[in-house]
Each structure stands twice: as C-alpha cells, then as structure tokens.
Protein backbone atom coordinates (compact mmCIF):
# COMPACT_ATOMS: atom_id res chain seq x y z
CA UNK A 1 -21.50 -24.57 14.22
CA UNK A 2 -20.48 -21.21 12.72
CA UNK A 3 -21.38 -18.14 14.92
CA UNK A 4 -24.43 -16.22 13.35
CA UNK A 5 -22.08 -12.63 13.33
CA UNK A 6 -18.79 -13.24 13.51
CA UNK A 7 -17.12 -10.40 15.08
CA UNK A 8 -14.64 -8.05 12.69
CA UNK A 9 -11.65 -6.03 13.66
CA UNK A 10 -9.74 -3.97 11.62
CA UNK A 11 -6.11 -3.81 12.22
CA UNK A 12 -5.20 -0.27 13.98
CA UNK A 13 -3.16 1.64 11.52
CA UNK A 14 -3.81 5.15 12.68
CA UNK A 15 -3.19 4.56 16.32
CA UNK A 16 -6.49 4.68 17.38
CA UNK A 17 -6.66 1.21 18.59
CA UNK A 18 -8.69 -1.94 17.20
CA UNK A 19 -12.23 -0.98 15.12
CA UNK A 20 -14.85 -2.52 15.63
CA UNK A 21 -18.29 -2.74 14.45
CA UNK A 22 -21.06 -1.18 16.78
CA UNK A 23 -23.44 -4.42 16.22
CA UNK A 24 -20.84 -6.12 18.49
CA UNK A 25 -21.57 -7.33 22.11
CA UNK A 26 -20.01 -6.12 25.19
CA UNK A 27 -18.57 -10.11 25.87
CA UNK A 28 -17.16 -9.73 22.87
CA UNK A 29 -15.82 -6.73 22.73
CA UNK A 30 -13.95 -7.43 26.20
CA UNK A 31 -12.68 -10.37 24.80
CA UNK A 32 -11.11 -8.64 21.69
CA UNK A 33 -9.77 -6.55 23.86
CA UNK A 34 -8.19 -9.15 26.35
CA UNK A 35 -6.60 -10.57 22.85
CA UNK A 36 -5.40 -7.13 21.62
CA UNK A 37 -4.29 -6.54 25.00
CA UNK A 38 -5.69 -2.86 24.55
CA UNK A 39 -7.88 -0.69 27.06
CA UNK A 40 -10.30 0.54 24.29
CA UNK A 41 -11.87 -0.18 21.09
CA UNK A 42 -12.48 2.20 18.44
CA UNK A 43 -16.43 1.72 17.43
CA UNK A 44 -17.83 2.33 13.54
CA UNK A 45 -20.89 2.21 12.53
CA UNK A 46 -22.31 -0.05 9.09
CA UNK A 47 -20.63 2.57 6.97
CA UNK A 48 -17.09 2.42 8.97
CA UNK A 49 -17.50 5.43 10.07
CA UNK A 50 -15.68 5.83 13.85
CA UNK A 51 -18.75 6.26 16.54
CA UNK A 52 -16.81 6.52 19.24
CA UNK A 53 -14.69 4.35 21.39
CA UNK A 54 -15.48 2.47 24.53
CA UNK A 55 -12.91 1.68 27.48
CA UNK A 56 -12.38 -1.68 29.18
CA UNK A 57 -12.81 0.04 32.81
CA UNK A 58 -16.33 1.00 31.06
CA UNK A 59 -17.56 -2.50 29.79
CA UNK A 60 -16.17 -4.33 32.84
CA UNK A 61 -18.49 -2.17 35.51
CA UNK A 62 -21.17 -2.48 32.84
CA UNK A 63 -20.52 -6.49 33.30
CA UNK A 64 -20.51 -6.58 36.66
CA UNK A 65 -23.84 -4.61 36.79
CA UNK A 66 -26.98 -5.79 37.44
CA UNK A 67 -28.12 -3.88 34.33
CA UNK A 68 -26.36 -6.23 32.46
CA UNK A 69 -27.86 -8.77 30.10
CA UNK A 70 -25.46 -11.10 27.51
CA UNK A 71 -27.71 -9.28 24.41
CA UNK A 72 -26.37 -5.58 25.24
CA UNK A 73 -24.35 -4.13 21.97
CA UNK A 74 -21.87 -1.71 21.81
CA UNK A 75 -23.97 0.74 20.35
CA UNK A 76 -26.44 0.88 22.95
CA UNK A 77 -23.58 1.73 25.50
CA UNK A 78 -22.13 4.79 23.35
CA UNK A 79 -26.05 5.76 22.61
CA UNK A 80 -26.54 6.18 26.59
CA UNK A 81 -29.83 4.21 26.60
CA UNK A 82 -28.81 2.26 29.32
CA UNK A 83 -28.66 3.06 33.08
CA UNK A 84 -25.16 3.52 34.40
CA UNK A 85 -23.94 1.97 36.45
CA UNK A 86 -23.46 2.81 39.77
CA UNK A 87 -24.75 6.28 39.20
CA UNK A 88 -27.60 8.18 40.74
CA UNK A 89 -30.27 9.39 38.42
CA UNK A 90 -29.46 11.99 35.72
CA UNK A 91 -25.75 10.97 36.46
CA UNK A 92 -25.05 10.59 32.63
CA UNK A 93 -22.98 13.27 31.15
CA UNK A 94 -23.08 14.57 27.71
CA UNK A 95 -23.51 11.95 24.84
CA UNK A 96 -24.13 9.25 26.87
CA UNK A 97 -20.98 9.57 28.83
CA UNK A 98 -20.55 8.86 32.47
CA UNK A 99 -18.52 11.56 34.26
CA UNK A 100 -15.41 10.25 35.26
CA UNK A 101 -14.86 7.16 33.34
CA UNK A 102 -12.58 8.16 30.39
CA UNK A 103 -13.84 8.19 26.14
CA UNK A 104 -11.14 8.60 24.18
CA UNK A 105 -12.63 10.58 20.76
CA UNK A 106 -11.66 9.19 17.15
C-alpha cells in the first residue's frame, strides 16, 4: 500500500544539509537523517521556503520523551508548541528554541 505522504528531500546543493518539508514527522525525519548520515535537516515550509533546521540530538530527546506521540510534525517542534523536554517551565528560549541544544539557521 502506498504511504498517504510520502516524504520529499531535496538534494543539498548549498551546503545546508537535506530539505525537507515541515509536514514531515519526527520518525521520519530521524530516519532521513540516519540515511543521509547527517545531524540536521534543513526544514521549508509549502512554499520551499527554509523554516529552520532541526538537529538529530533534538528529535532523539524529543523521542525518548514522554511528550512524544508518533503524530508530532516537524513544524510543531520549530513552532515551540510543545513542552521540552527535560526542561523546567518557561525553559524555552527564543523561537521555540531550547537553550543549549544547537539550531543551525538557513
């Protein structure tokens, strides 16, 4: 059976590392980048336009949280609407980021 949304990458030509669509889930995206053998994905938006990037270190505590759920996209981890992990209340920095776990800017 086909999957329902396929994941897309788009080869890295700029050397930002792999794109990615924001739509895509955080299994996935740690799979793409066990298979790129990369520590971070460069995320777009419907337009292609770069939202960020997210770091393997990042989705792997996120997995291993209990705040985890198999339906969490990539968007709503660069948005910040999720708790982080492992941090004490208002322990989110500025966009969303967690202090101390790298984002690498497009």
């Amino acid at each position: 059976m086909p999957d329902p949304a396929p994941a897309t990458v788009v080869e890295d030509t700029d050397g930002q590392g792999p794109r990615v669509c924001d739509d895509m889930t955080v299994e996935v995206a740690l799979a793409v980048m066990a298979g790129a053998r990369v520590g971070y994905l460069t995320v777009c938006d419907g337009d292609d336009q770069s939202t960020g990037s997210i770091t393997l270190v990042r989705l792997a505590v996120l997995r291993d949280s209990s705040t985890y759920t198999d339906r969490i996209r990539l968007r709503d981890v660069l948005d910040g609407s999720l708790p982080s992990p492992g941090a004490r209340s208002g322990g989110v920095g500025g966009y969303g980021r967690v202090p101390g776990v790298p984002a690498l800017s497009c």
